[in-house]
N, C-alpha and C. Protein backbone atom coordinates (compact mmCIF):
# COMPACT_ATOMS: atom_id res chain seq x y z
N UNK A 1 28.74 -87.50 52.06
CA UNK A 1 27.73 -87.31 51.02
C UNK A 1 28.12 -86.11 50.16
N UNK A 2 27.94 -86.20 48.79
CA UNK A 2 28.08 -84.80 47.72
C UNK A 2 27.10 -84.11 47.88
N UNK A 3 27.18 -83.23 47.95
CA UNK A 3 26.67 -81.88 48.41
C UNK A 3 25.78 -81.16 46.66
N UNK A 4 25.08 -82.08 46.55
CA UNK A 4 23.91 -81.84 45.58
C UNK A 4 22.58 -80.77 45.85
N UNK A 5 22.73 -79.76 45.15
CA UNK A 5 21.60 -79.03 45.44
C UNK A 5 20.05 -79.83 45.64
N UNK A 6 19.39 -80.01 46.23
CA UNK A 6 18.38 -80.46 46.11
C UNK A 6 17.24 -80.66 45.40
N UNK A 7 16.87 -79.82 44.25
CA UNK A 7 16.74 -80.16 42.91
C UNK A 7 17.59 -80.76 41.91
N UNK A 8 18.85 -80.72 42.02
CA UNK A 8 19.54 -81.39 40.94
C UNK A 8 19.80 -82.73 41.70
N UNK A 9 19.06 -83.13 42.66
CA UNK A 9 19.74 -84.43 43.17
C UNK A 9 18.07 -85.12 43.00
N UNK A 10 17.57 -84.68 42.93
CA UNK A 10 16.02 -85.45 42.58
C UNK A 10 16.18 -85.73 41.42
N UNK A 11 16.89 -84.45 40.07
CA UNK A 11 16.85 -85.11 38.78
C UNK A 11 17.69 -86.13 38.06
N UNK A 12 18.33 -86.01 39.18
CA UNK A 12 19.50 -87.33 39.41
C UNK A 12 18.79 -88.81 39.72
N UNK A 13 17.93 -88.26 40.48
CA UNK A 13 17.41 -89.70 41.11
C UNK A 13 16.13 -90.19 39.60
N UNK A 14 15.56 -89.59 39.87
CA UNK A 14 14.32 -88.78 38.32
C UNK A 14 15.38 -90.03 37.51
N UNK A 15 16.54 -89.25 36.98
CA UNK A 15 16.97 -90.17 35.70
C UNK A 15 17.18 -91.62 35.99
N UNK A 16 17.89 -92.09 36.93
CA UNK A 16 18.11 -93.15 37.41
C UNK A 16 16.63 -94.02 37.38
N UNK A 17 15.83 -93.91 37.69
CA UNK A 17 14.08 -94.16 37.89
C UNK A 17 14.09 -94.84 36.61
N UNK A 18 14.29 -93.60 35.56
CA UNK A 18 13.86 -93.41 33.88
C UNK A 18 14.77 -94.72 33.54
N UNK A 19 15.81 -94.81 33.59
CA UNK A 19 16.37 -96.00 32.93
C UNK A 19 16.66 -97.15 33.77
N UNK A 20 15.63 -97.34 35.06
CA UNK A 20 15.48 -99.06 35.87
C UNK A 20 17.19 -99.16 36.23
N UNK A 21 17.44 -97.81 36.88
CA UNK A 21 18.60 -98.29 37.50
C UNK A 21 17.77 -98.47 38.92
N UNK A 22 17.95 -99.87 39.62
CA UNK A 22 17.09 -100.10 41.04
C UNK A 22 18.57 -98.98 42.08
N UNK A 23 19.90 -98.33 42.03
CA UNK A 23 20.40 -97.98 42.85
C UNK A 23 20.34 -96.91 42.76
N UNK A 24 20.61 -96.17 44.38
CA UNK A 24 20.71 -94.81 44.82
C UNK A 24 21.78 -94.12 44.32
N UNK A 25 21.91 -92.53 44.21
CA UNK A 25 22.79 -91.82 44.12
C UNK A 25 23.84 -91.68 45.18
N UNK A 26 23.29 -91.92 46.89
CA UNK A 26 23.91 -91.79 47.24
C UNK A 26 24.19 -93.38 47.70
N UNK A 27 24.15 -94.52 47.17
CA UNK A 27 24.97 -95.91 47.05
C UNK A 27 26.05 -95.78 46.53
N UNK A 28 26.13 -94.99 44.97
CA UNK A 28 26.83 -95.00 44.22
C UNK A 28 28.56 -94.58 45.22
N UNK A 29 28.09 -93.31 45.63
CA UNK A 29 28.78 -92.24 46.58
C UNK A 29 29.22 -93.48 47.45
N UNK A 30 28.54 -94.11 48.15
CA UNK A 30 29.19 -94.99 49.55
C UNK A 30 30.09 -96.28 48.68
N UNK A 31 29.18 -96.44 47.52
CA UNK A 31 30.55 -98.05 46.87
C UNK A 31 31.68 -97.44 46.25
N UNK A 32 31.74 -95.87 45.83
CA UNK A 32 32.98 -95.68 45.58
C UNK A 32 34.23 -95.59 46.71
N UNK A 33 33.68 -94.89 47.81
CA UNK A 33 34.11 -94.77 49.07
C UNK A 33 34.95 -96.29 49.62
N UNK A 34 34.13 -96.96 49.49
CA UNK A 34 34.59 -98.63 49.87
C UNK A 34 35.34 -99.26 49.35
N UNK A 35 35.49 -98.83 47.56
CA UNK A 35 36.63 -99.43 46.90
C UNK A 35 37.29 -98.52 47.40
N UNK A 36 37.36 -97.26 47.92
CA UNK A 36 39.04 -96.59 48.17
C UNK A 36 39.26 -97.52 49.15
N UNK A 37 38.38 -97.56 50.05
CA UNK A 37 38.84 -98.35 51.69
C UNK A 37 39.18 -99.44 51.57
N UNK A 38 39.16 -100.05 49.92
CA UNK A 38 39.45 -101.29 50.29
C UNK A 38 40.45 -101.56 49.27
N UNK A 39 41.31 -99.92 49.29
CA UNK A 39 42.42 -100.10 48.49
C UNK A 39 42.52 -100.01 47.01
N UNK A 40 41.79 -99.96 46.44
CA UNK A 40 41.34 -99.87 44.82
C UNK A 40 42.12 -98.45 44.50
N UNK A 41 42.82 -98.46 43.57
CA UNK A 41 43.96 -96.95 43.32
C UNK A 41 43.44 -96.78 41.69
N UNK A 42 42.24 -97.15 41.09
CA UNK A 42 42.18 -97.10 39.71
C UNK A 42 40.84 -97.42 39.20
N UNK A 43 39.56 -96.30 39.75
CA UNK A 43 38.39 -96.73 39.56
C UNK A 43 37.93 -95.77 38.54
N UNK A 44 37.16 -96.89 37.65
CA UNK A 44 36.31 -95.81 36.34
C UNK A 44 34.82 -95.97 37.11
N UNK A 45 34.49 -94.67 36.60
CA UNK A 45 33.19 -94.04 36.73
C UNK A 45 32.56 -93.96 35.45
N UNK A 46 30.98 -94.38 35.33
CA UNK A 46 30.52 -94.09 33.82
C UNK A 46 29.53 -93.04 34.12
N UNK A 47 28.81 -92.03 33.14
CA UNK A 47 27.98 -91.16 32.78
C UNK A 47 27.51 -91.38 31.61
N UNK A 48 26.43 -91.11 31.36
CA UNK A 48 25.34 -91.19 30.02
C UNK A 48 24.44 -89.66 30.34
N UNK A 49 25.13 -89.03 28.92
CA UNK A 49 24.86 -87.67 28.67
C UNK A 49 23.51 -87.99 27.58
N UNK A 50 22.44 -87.27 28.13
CA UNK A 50 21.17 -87.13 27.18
C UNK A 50 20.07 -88.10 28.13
N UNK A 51 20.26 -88.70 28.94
CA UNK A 51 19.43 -89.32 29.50
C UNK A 51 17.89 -88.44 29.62
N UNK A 52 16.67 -88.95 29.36
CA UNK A 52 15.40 -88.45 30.05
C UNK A 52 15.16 -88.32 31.50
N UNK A 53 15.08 -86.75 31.55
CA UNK A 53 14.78 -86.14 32.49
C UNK A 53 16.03 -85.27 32.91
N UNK A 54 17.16 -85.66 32.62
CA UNK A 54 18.10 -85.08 32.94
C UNK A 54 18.32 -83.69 32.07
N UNK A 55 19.15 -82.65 33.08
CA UNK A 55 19.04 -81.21 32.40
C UNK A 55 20.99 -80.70 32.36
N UNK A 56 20.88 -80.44 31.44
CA UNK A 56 22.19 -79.49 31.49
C UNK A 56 23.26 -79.24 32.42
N UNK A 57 22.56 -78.93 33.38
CA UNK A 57 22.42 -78.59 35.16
C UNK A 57 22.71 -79.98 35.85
N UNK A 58 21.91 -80.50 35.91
CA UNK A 58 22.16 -81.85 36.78
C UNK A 58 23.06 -82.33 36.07
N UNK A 59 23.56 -82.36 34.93
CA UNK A 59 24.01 -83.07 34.09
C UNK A 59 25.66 -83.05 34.41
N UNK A 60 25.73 -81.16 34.23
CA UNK A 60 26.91 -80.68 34.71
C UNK A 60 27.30 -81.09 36.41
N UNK A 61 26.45 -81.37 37.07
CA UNK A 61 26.70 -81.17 38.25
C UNK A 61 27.61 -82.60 38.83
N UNK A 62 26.13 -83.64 38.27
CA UNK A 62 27.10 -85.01 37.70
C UNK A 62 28.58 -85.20 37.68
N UNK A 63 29.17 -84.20 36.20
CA UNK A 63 30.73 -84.56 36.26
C UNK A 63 31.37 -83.85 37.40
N UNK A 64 30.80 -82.69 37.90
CA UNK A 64 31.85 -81.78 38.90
C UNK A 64 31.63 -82.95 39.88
N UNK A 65 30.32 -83.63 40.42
CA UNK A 65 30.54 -84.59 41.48
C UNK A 65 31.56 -85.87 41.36
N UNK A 66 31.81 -86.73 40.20
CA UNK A 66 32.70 -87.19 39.61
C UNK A 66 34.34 -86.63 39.83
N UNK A 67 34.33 -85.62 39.57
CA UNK A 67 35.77 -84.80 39.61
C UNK A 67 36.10 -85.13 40.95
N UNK A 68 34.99 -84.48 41.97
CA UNK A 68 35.58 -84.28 43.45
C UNK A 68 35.64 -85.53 44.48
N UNK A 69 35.48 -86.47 43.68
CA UNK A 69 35.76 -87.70 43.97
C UNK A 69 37.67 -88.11 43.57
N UNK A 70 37.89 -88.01 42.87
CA UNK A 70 38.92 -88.00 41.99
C UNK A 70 39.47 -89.07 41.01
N UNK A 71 38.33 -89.69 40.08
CA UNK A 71 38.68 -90.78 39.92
C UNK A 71 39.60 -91.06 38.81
N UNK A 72 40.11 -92.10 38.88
CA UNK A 72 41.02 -91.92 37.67
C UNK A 72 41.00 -92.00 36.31
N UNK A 73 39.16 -92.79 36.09
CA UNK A 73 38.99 -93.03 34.77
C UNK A 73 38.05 -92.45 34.57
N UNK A 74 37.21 -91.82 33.88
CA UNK A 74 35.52 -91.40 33.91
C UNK A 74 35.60 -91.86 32.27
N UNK A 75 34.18 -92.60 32.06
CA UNK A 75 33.89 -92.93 30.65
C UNK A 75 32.51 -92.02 30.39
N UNK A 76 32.16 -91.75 29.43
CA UNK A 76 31.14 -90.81 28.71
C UNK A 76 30.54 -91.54 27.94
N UNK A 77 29.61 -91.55 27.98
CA UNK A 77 28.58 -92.17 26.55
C UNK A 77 27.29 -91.30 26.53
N UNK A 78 27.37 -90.85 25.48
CA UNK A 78 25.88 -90.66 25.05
C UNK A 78 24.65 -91.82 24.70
N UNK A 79 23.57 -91.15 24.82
CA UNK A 79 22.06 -91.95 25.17
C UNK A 79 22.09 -92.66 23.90
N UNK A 80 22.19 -93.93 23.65
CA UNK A 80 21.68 -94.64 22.56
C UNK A 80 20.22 -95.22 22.52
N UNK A 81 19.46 -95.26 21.73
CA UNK A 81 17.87 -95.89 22.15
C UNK A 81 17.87 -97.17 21.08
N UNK A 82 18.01 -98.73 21.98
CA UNK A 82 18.12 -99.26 21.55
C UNK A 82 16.96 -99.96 21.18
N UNK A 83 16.64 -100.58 20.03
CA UNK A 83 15.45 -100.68 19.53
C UNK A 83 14.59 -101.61 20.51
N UNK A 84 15.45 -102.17 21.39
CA UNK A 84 14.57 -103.53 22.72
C UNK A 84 14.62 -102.92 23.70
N UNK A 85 14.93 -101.45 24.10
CA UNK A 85 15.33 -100.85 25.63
C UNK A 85 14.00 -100.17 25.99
N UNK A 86 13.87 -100.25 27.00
CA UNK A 86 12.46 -99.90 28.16
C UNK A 86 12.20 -98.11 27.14
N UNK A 87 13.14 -97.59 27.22
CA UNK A 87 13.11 -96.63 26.93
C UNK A 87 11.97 -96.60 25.60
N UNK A 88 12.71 -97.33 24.65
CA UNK A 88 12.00 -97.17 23.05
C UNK A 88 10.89 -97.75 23.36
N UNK A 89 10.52 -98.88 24.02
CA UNK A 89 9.25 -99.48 24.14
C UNK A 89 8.00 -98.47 24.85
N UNK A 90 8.52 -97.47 25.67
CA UNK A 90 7.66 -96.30 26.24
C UNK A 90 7.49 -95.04 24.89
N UNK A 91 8.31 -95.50 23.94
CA UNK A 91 7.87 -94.15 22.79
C UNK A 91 8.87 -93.22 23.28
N UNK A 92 10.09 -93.35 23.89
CA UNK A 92 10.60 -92.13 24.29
C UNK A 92 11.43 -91.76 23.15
N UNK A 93 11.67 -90.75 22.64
CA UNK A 93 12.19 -90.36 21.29
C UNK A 93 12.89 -89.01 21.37
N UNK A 94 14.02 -89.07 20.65
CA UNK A 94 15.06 -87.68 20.72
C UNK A 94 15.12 -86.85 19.74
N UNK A 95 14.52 -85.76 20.02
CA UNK A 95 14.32 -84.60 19.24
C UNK A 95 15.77 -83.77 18.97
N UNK A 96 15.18 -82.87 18.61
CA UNK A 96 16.54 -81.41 17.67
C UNK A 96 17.11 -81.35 19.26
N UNK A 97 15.83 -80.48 20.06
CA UNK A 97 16.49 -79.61 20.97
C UNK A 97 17.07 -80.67 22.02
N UNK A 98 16.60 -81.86 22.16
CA UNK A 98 17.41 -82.86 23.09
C UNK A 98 18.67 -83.58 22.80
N UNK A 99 18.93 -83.20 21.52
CA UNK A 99 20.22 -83.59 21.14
C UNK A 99 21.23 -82.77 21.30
N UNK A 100 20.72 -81.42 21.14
CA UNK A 100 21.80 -80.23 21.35
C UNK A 100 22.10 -80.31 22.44
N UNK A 101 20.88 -80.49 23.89
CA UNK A 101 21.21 -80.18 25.09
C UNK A 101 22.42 -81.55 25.43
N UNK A 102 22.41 -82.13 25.10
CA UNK A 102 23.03 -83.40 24.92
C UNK A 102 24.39 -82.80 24.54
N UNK A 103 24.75 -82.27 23.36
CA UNK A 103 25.81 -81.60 22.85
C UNK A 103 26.36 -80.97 23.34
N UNK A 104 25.25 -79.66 24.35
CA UNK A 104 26.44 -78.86 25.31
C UNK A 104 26.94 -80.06 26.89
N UNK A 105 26.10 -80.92 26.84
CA UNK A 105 26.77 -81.51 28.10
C UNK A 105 28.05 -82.25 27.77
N UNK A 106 28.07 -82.55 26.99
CA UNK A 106 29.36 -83.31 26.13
C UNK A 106 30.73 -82.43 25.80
N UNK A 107 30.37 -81.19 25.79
CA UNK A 107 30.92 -79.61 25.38
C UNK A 107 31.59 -79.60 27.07
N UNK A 108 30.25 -79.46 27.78
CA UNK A 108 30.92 -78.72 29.01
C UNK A 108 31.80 -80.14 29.39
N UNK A 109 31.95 -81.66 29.41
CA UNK A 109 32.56 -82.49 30.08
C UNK A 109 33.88 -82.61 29.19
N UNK A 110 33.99 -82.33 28.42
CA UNK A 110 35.44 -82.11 27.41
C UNK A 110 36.53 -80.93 28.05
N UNK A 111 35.57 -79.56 28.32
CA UNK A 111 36.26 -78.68 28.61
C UNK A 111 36.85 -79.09 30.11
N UNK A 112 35.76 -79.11 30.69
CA UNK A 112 36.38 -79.53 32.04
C UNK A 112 37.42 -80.71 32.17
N UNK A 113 37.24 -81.81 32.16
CA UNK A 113 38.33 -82.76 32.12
C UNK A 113 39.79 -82.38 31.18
N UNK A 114 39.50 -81.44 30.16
CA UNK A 114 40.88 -81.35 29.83
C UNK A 114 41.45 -80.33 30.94
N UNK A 115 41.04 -79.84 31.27
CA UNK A 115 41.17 -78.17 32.00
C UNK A 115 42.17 -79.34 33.34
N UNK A 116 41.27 -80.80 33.52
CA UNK A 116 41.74 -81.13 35.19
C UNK A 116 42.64 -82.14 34.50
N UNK A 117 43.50 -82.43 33.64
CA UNK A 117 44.40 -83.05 33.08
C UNK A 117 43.70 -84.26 32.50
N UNK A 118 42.72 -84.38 32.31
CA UNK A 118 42.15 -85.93 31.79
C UNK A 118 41.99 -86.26 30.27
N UNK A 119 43.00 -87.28 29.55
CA UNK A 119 43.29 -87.46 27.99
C UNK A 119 41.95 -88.56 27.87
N UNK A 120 41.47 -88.35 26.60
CA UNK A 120 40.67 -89.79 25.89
C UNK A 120 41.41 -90.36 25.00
N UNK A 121 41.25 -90.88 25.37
CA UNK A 121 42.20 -92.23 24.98
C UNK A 121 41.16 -93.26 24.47
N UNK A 122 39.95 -93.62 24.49
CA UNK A 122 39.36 -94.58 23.61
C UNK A 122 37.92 -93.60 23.01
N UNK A 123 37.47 -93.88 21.87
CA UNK A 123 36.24 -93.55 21.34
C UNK A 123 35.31 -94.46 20.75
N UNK A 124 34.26 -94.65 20.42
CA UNK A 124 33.18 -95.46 19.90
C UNK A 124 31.90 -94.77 19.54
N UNK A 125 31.48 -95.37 18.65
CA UNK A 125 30.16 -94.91 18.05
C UNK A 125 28.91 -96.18 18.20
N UNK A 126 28.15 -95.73 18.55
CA UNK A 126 26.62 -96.64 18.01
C UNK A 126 25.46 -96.37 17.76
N UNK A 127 24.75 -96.89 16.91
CA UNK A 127 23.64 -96.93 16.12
C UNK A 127 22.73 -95.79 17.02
N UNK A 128 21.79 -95.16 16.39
CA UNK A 128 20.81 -94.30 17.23
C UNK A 128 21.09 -93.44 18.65
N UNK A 129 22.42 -93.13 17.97
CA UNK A 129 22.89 -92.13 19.36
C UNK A 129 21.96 -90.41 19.22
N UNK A 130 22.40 -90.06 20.26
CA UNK A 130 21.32 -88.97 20.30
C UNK A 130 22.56 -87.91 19.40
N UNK A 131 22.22 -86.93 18.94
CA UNK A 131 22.81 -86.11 18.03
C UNK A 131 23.74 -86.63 17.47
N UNK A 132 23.63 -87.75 17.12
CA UNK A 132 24.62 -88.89 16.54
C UNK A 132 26.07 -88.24 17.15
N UNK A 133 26.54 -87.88 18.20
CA UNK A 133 27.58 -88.14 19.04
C UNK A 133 28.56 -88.98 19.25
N UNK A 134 28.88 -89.56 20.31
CA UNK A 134 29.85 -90.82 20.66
C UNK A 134 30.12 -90.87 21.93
N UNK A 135 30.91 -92.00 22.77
CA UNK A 135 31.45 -92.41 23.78
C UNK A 135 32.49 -92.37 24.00
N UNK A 136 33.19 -91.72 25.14
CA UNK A 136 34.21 -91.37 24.94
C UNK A 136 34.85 -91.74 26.62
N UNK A 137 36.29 -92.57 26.38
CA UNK A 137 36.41 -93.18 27.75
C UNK A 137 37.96 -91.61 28.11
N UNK A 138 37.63 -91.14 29.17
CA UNK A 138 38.90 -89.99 29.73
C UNK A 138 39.26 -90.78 30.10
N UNK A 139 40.78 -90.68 31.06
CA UNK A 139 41.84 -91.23 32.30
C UNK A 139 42.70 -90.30 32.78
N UNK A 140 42.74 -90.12 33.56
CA UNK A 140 44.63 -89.59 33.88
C UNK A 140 45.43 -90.55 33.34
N UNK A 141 46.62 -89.37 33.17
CA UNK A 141 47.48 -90.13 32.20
C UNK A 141 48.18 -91.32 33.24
N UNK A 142 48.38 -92.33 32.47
CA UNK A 142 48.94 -93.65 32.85
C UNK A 142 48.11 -94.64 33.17
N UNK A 143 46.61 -94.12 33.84
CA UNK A 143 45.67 -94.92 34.12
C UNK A 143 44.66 -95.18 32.82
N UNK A 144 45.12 -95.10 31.72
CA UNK A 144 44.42 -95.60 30.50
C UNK A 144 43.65 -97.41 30.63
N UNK A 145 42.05 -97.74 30.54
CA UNK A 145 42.15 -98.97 30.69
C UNK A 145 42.55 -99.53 29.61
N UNK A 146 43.43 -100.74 29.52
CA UNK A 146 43.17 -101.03 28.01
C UNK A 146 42.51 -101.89 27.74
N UNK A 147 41.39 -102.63 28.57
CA UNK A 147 40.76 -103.70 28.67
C UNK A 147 39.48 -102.94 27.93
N UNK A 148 38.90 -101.67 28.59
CA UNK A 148 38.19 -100.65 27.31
C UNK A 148 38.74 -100.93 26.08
N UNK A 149 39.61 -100.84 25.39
CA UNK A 149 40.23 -100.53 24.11
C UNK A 149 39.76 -101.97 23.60
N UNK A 150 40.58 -103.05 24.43
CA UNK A 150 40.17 -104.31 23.84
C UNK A 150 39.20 -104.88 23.24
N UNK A 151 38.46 -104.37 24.26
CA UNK A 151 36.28 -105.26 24.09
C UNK A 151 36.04 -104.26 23.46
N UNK A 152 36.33 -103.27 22.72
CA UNK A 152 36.19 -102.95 21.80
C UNK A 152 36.70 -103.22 20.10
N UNK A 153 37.82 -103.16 20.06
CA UNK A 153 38.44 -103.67 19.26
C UNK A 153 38.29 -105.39 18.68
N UNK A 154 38.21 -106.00 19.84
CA UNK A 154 37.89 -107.18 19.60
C UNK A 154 39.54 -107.70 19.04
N UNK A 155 40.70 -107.31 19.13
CA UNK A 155 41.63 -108.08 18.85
C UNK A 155 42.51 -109.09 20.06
N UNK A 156 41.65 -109.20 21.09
CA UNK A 156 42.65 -109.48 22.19
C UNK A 156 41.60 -110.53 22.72
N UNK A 157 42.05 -111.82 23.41
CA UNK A 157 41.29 -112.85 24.13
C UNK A 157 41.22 -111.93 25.54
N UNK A 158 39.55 -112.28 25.91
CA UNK A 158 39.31 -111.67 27.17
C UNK A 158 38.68 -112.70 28.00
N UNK A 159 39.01 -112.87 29.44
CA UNK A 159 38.22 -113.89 30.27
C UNK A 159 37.31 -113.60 31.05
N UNK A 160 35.78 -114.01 31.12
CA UNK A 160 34.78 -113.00 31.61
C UNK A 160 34.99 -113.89 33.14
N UNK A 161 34.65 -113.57 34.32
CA UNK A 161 34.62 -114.52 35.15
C UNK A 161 33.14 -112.99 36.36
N UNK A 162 32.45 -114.56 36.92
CA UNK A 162 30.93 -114.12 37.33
C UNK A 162 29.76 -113.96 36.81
N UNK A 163 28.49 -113.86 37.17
CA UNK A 163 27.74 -113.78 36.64
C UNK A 163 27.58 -112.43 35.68
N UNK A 164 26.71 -112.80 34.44
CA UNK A 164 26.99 -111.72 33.49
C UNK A 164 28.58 -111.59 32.50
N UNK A 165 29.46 -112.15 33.09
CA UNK A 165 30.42 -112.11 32.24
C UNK A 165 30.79 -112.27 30.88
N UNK A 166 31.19 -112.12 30.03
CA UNK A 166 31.13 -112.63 28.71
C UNK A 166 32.94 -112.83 28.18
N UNK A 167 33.28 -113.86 28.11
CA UNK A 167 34.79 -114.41 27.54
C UNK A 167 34.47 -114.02 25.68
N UNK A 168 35.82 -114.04 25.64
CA UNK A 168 35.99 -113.69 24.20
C UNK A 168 36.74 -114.16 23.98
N UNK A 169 36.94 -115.08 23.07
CA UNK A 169 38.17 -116.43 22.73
C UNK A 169 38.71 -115.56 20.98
N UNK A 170 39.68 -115.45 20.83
CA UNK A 170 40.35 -114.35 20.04
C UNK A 170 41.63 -115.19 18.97
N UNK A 171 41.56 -115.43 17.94
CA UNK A 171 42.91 -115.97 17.40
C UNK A 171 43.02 -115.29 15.78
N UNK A 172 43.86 -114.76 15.67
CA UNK A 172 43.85 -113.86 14.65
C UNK A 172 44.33 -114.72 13.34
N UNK A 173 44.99 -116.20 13.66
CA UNK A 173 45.63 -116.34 12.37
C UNK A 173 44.81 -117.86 12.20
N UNK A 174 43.78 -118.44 11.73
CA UNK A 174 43.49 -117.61 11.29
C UNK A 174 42.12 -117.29 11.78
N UNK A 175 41.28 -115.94 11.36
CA UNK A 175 40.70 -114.49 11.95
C UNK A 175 39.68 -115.52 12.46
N UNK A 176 39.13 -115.72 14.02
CA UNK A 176 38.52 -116.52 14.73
C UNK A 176 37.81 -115.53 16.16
N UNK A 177 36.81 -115.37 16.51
CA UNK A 177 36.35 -115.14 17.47
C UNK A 177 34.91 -115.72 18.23
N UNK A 178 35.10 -116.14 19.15
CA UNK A 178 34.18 -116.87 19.96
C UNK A 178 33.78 -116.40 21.04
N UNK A 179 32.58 -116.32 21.26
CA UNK A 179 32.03 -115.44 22.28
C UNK A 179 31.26 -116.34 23.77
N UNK A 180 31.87 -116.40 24.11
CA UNK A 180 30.83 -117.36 25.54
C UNK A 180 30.53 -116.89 26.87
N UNK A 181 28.95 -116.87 27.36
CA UNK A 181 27.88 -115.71 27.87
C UNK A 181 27.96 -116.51 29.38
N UNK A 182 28.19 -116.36 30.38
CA UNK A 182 28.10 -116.37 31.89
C UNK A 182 27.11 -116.15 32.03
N UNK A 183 25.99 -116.79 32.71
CA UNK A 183 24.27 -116.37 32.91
C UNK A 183 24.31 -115.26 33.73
N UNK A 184 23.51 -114.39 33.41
CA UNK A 184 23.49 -113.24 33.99
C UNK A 184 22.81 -113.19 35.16
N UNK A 185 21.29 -113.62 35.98
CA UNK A 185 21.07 -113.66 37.20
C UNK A 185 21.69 -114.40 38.23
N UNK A 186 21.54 -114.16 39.44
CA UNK A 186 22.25 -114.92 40.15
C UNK A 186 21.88 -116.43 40.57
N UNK A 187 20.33 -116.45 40.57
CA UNK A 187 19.93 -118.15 40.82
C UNK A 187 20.21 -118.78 39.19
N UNK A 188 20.35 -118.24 38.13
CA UNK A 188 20.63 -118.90 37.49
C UNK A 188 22.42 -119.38 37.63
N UNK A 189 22.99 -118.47 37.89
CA UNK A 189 24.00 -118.59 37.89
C UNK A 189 24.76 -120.04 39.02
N UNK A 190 23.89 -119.65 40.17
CA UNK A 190 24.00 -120.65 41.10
C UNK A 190 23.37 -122.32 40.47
N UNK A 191 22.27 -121.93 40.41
CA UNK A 191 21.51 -123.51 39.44
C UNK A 191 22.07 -124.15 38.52
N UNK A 192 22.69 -123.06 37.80
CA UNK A 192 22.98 -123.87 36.61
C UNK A 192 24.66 -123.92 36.43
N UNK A 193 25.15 -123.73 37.67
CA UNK A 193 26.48 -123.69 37.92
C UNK A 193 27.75 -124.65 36.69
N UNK A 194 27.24 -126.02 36.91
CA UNK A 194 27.93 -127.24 36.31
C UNK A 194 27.55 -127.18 34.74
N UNK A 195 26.64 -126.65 34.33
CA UNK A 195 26.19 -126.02 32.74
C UNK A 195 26.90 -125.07 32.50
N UNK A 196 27.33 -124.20 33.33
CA UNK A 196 28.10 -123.16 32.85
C UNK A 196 29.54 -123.48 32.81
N UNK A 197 29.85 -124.41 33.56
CA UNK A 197 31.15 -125.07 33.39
C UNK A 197 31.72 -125.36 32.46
N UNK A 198 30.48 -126.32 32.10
CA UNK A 198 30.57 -126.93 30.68
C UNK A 198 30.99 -126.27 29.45
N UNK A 199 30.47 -124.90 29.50
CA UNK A 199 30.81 -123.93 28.48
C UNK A 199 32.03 -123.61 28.55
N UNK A 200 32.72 -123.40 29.90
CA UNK A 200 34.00 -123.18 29.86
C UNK A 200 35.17 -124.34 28.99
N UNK A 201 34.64 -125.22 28.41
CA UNK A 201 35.32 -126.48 28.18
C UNK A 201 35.83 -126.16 27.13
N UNK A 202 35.03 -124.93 26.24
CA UNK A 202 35.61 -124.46 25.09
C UNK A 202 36.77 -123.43 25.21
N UNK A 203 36.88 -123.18 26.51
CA UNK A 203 38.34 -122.41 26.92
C UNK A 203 39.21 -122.83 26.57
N UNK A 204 39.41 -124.14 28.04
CA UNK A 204 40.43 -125.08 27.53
C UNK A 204 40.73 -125.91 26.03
N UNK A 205 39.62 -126.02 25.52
CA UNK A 205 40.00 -126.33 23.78
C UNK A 205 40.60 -125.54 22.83
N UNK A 206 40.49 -124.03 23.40
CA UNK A 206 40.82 -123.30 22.44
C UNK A 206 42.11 -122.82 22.63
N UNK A 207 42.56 -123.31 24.28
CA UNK A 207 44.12 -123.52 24.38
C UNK A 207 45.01 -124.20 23.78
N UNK A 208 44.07 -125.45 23.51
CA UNK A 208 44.78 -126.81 23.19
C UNK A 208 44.69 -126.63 21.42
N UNK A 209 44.53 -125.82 20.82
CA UNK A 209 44.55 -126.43 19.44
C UNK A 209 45.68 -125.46 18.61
């Protein structure tokens, strides 16, 4: 277990609550553990700087717990409030001083990761970010994903496979992209198994032409 002060591990839990994550802090801690054990040499970790409830403090404490894990990728994003997210529908709204605090956590996770050798290598922006900021994916060097870069970029065919997945059918000449959605729960996923198949049919077509 990470060795979380006991107030900063409630505001840990606190944030998690705030944005309907149903998992524990210390789950998180045991499924990283399990991909080592089960051999995984190349795991990204994500953080969302500005979250409600979260402080400076917990915030910081966050990446040092991250670090002492050692992972190879950590991605950063700041709090976006998207106009359909639980969040905006409660009125939750980002002020001056919650954007700054936002700013130094972004400050202190720059300094540190460069300090422990970690390059960014991908960036992104979106709509209603908190101190209009950005996302920013670190790695150790060599462990760059580029599958990040891709689903971003959108220039590369991607194959989603499981529930929730999303394929991206990609042909540049000429400029073509197709997007096809894997049902995201799992009884749907199971139920409607042979429907979702079906969708895949546009895979194979888009091989064939």
């Amino acid at each position: 277990m990470f060795d979380l002060p006991k107030d900063l591990w409630y505001s840990a839990v606190c944030s998690l609550r705030e944005i309907g994550r149903k998992h524990t802090v210390q789950q998180f801690f045991d499924a990283f553990a399990l991909a080592r054990k089960c051999g995984f040499t190349n795991i990204n970790t994500d953080l969302i700087a500005g979250l409600p409830t979260d402080t400076y403090e917990s915030f910081k404490k966050s990446v040092d717990g991250i670090l002492s894990l050692d992972a190879e990728c950590i991605t950063v994003h700041t709090l976006s409030m998207k106009r359909s997210s639980t969040l905006t529908e409660k009125g939750v709204t980002i002020d001056r001083e919650g954007a700054e605090t936002t700013r130094k956590m972004l400050e202190y996770n720059q300094n540190i990761l460069l300090q422990k050798n970690y390059i960014p290598y991908y960036l992104y922006r979106q709509s209603r970010m908190a101190g209009n900021l950005e996302n920013v994916g670190w790695s150790k060097k060599g462990y760059e994903s580029l599958y990040n870069v891709y689903v971003m970029d959108e220039t590369h065919t991607i194959l989603g496979c499981g529930s929730g997945a999303v394929t991206k059918l990609k042909r540049n000449n000429p400029d073509y992209l197709e997007r096809i959605f894997n049902f995201k729960y799992p009884y749907e996923y199971i139920d409607r198994f042979e429907e979702m198949i079906s969708r895949k049919n546009a895979i194979s077509a888009f091989y064939t032409q």
